[in-house]
N, C-alpha and C. Protein backbone atom coordinates (compact mmCIF):
# COMPACT_ATOMS: atom_id res chain seq x y z
N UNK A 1 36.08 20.91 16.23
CA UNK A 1 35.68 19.72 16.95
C UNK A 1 34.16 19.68 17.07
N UNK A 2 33.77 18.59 16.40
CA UNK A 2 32.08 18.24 16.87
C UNK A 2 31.03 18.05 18.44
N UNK A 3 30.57 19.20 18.60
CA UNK A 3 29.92 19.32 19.80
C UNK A 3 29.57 18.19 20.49
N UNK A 4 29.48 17.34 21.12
CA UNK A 4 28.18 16.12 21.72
C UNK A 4 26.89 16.60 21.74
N UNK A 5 26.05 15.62 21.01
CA UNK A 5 24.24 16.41 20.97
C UNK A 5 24.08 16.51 22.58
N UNK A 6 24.33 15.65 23.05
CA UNK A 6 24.16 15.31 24.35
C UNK A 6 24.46 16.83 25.30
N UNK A 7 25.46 17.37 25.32
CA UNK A 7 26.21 18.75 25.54
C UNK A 7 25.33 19.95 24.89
N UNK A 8 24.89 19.91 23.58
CA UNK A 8 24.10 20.75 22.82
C UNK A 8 22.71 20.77 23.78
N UNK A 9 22.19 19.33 23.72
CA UNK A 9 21.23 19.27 24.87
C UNK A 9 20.83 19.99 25.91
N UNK A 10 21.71 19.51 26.51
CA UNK A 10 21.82 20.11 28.34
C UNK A 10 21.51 21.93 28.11
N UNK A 11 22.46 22.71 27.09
CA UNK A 11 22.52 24.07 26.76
C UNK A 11 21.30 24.66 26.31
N UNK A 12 20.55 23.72 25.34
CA UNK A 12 19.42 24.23 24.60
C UNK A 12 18.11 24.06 26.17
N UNK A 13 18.35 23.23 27.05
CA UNK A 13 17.32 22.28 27.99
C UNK A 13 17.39 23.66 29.12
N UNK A 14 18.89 24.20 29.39
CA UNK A 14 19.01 25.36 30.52
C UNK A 14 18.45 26.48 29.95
N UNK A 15 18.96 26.71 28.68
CA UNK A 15 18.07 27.61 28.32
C UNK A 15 16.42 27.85 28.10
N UNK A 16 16.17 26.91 28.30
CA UNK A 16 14.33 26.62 27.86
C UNK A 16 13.70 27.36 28.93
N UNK A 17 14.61 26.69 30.36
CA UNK A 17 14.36 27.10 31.50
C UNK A 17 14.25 28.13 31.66
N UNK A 18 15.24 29.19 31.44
CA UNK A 18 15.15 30.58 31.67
C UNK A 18 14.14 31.27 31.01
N UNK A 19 14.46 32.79 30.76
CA UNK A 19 13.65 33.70 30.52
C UNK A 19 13.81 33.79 29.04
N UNK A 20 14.67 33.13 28.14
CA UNK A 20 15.26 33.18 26.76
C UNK A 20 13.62 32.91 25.85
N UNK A 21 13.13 33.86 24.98
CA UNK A 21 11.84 33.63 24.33
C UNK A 21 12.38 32.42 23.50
N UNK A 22 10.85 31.68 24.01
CA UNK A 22 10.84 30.28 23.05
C UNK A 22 11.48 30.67 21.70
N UNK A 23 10.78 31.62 20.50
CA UNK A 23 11.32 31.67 19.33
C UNK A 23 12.66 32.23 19.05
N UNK A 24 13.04 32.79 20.00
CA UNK A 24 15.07 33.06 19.85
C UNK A 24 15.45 32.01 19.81
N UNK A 25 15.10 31.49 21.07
CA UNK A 25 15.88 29.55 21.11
C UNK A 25 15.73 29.11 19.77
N UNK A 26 14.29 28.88 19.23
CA UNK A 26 14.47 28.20 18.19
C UNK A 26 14.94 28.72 17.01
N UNK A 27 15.22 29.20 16.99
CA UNK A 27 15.74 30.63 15.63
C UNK A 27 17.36 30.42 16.27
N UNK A 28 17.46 30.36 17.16
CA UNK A 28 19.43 30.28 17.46
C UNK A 28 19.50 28.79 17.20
N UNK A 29 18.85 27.50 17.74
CA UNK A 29 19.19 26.27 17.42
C UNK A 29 18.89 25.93 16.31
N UNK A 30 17.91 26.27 15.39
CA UNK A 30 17.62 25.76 14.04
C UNK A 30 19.63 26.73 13.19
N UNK A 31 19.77 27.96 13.55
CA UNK A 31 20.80 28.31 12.82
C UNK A 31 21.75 27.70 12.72
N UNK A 32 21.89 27.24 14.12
CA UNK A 32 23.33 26.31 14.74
C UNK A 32 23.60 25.36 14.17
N UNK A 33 22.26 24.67 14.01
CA UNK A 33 22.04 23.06 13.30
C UNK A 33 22.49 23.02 11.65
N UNK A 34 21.78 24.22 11.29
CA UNK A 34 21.99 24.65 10.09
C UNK A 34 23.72 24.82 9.74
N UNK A 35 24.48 25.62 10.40
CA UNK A 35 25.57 26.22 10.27
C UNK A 35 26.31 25.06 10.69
N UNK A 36 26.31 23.79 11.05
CA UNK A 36 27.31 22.77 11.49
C UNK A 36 26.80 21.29 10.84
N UNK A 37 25.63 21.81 9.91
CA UNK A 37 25.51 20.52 9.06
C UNK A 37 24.36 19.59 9.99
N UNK A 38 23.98 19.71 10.99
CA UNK A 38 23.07 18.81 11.79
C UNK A 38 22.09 18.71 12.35
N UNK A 39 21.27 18.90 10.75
CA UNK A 39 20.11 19.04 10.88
C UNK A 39 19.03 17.73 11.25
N UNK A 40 19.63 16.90 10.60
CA UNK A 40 19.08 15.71 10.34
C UNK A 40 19.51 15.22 11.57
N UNK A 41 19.74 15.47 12.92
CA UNK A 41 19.49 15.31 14.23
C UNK A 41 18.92 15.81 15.11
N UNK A 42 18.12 16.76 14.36
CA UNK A 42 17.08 17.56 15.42
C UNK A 42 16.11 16.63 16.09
N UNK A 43 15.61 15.64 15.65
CA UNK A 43 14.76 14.99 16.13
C UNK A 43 15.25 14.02 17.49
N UNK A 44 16.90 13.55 17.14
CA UNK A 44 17.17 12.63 18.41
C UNK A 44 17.84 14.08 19.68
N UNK A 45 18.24 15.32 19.12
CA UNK A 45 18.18 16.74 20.06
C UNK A 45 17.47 16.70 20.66
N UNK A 46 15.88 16.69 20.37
CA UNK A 46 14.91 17.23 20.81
C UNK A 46 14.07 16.50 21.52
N UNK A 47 14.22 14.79 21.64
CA UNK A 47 14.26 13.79 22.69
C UNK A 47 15.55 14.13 23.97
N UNK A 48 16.23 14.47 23.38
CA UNK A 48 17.79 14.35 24.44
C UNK A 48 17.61 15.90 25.63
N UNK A 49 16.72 16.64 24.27
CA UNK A 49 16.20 17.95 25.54
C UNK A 49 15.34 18.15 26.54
N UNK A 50 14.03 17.32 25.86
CA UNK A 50 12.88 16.84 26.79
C UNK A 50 14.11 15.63 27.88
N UNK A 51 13.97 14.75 27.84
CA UNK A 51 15.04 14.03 29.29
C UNK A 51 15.85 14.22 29.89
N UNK A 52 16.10 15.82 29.43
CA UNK A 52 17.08 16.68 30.26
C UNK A 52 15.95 17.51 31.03
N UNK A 53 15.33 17.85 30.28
CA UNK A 53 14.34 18.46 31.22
C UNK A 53 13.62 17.98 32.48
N UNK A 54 12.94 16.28 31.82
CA UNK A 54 13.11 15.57 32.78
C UNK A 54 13.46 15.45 33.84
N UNK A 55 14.98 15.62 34.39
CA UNK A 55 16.32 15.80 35.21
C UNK A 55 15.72 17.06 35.98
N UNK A 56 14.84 18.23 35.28
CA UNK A 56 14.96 19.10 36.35
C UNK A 56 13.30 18.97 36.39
N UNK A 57 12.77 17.80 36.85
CA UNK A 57 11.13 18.08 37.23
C UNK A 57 10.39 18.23 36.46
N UNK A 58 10.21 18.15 34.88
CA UNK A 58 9.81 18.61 33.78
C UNK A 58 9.26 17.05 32.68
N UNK A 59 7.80 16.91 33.12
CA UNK A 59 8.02 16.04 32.07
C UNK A 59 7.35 16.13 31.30
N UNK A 60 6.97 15.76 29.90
CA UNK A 60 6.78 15.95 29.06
C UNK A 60 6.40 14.81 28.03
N UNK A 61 4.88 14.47 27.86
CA UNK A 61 4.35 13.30 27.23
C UNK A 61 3.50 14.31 26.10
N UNK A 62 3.25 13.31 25.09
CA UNK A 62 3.37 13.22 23.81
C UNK A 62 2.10 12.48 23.73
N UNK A 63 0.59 12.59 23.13
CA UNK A 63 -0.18 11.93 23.48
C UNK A 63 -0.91 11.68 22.41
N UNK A 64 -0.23 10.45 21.68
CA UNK A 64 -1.03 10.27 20.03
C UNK A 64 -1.99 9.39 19.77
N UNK A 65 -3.53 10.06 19.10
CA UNK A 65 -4.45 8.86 18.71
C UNK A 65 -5.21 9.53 17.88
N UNK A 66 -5.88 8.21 17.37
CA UNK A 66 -6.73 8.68 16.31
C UNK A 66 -7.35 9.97 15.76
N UNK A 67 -8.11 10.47 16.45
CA UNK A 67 -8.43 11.37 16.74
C UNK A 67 -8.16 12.75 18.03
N UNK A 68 -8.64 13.62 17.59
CA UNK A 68 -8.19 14.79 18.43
C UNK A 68 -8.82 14.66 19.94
N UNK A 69 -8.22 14.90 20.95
CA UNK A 69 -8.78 14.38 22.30
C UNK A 69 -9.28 15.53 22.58
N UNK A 70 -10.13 15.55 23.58
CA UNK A 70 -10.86 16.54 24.46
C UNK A 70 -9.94 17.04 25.40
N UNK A 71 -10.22 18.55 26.28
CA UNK A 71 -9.35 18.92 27.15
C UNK A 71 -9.61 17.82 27.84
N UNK A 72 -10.92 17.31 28.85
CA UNK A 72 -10.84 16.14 30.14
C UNK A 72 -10.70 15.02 29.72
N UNK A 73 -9.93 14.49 28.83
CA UNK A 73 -9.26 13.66 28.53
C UNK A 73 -8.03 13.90 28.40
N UNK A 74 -6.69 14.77 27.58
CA UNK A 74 -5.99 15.22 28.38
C UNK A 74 -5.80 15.50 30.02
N UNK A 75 -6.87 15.85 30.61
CA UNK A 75 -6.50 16.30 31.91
C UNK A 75 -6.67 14.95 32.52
N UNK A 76 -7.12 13.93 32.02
CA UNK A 76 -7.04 12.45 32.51
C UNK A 76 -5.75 11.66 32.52
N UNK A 77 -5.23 12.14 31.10
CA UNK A 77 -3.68 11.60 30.84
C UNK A 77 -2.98 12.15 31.75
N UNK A 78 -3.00 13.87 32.19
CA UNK A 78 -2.26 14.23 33.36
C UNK A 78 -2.02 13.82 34.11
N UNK A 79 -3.37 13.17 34.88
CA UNK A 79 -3.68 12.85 35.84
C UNK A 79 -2.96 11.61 36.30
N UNK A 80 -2.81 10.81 35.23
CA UNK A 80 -2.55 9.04 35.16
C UNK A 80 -0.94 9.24 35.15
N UNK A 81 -0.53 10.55 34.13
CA UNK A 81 0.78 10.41 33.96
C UNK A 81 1.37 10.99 35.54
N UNK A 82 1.16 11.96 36.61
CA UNK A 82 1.25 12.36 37.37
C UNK A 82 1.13 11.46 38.65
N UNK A 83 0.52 10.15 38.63
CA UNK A 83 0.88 8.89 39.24
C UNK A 83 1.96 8.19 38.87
N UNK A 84 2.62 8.20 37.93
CA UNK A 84 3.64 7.43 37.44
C UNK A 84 4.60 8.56 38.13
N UNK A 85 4.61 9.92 38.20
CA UNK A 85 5.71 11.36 38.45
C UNK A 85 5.24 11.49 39.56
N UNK A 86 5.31 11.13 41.07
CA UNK A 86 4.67 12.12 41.40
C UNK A 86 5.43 13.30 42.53
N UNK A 87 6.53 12.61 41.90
CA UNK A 87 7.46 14.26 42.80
C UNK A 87 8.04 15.49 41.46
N UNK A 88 7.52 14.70 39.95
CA UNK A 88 7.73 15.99 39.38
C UNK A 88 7.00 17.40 39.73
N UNK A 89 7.55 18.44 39.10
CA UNK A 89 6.74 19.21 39.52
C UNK A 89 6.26 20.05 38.35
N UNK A 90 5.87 19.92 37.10
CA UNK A 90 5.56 19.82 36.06
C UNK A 90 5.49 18.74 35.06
N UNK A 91 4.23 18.87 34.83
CA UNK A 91 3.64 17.87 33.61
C UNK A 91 3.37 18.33 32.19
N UNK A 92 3.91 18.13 31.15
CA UNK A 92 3.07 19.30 29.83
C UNK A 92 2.59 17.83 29.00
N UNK A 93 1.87 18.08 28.82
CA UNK A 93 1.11 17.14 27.83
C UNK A 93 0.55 17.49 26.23
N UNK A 94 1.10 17.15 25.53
CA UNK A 94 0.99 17.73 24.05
C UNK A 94 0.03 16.52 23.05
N UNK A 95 -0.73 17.05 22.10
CA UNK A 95 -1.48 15.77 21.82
C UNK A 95 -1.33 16.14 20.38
N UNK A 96 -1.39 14.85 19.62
CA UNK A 96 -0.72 14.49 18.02
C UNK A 96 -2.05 13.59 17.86
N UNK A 97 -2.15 13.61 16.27
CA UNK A 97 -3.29 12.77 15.53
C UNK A 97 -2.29 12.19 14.74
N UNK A 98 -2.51 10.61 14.66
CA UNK A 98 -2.00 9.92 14.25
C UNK A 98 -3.46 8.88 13.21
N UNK A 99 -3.80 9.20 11.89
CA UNK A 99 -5.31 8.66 11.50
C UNK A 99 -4.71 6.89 11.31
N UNK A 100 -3.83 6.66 11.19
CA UNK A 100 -3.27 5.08 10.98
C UNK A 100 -3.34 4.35 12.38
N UNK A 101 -3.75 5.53 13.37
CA UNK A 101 -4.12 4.46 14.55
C UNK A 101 -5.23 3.78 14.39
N UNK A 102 -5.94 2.59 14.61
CA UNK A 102 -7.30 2.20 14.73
C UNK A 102 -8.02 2.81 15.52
N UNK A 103 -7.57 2.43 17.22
CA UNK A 103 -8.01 3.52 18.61
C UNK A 103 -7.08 3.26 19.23
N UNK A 104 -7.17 3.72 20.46
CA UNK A 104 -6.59 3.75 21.72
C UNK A 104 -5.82 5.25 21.64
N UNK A 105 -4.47 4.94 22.36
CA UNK A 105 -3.85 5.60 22.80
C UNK A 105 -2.46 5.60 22.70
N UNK A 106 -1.45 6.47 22.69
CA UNK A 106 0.07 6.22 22.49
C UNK A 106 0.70 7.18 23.86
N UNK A 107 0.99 6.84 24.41
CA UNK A 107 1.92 7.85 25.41
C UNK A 107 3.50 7.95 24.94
N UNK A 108 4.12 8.78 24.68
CA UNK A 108 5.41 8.97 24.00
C UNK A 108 6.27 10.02 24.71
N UNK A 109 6.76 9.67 25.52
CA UNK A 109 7.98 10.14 26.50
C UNK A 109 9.30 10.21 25.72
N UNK A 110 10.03 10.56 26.59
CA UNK A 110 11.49 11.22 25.60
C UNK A 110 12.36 9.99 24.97
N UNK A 111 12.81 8.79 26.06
CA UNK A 111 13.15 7.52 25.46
C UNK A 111 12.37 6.37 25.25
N UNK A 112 11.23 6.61 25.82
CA UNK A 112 10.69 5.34 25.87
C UNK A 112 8.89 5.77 25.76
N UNK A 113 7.68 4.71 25.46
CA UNK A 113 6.29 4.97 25.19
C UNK A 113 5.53 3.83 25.81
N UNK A 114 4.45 4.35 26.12
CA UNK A 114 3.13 3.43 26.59
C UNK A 114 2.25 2.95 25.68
N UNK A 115 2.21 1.85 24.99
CA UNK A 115 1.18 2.03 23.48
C UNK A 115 0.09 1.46 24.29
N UNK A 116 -1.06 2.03 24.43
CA UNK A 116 -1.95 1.48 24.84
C UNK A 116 -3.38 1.63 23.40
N UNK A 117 -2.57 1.63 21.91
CA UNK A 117 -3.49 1.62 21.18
C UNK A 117 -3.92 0.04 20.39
N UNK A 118 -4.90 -0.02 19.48
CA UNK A 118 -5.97 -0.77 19.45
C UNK A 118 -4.74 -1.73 18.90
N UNK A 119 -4.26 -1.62 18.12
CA UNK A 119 -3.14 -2.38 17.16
C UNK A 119 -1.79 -2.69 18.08
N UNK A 120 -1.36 -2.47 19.34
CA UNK A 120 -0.99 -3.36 20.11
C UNK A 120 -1.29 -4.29 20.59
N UNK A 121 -2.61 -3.82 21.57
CA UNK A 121 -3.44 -5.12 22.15
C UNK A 121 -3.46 -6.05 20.92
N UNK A 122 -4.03 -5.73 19.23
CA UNK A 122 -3.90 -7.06 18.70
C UNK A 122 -2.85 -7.75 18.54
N UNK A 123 -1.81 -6.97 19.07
CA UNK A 123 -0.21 -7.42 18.26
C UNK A 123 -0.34 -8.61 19.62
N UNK A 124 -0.35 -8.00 21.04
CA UNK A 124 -0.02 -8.73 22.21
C UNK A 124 -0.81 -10.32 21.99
N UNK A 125 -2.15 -9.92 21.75
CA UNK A 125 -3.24 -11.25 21.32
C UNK A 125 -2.52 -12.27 20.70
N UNK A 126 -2.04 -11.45 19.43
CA UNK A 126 -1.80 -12.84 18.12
C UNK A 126 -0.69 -13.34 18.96
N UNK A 127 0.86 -12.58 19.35
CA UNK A 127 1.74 -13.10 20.36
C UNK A 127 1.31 -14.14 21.43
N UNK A 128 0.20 -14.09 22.17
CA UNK A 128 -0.09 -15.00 23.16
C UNK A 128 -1.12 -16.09 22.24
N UNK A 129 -1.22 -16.12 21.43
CA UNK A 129 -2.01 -17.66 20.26
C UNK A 129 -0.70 -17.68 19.47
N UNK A 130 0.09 -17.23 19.09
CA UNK A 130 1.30 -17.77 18.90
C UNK A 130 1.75 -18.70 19.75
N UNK A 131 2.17 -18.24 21.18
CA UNK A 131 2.55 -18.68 21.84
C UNK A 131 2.21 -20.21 22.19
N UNK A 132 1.03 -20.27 22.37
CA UNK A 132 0.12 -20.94 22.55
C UNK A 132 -0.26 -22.11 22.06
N UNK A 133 0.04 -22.08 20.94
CA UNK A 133 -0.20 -22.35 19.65
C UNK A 133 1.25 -23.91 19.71
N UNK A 134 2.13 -23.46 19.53
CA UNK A 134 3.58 -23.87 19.69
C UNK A 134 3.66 -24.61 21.05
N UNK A 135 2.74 -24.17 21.97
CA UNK A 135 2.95 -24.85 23.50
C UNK A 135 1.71 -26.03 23.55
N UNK A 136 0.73 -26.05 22.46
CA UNK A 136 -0.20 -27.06 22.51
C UNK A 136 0.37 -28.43 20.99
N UNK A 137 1.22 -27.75 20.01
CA UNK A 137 2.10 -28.49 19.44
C UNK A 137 3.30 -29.08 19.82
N UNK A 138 3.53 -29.15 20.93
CA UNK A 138 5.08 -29.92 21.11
C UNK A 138 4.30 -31.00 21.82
């Protein structure tokens, strides 16, 4: 019978918690994945583990832009993200280069993201002269 990722989740998320060394975990879940064919779900796992973690005070943003950020800029995202949390009681903040950004910023949480980069704001723009546009033609 096929596990629920969801179930796999929760197991891989309690264990993180404990004293289990990061690289056993990942050396036992990459095998597992391996040995039951499901691999090619590590990626929606490993969202489903971070928002389990979540659940126990743990959150965990994802912080992609152009370029490589400075620590006090990270410790700014903390800061901002830790107003949005503020009865978590851990924040980890991990930062990704993404060069197809123009600028800004991406915040990327377990289900859901903050795009606060350059190529939204234009997306939002052209959307509101779209809009606009259609509301000065009728």
């Amino acid at each position: 019978m096929r596990v629920p990722r969801t179930q796999i989740a929760e197991v891989i998320s309690k264990l993180s918690l404990s004293k289990t060394s990061p690289k056993r975990l990942a050396d036992e879940v990459a095998a597992y994945l391996l040995s039951e064919n499901r691999t090619d779900e590590l990626d929606s796992l490993m969202r489903d583990v971070i928002d389990q973690r979540g659940k126990s005070g743990i959150i965990e943003v994802v912080a992609v832009s152009a370029h490589h950020l400075t620590p006090a800029v990270l410790a700014d995202i903390k800061a901002e993200v830790k107003k949005l949390f503020p009865k978590e009681r851990q924040i980890i903040i991990s930062s990704k280069v993404d060069t197809s950004l123009i600028g800004g910023l991406r915040l990327e949480f377990a289900n859901r993201q903050l795009d606060l980069s350059v190529r939204a704001k234009l997306n939002q723009l052209k959307q509101v002269i779209a809009y606009r546009k259609d509301q000065v033609s009728v």
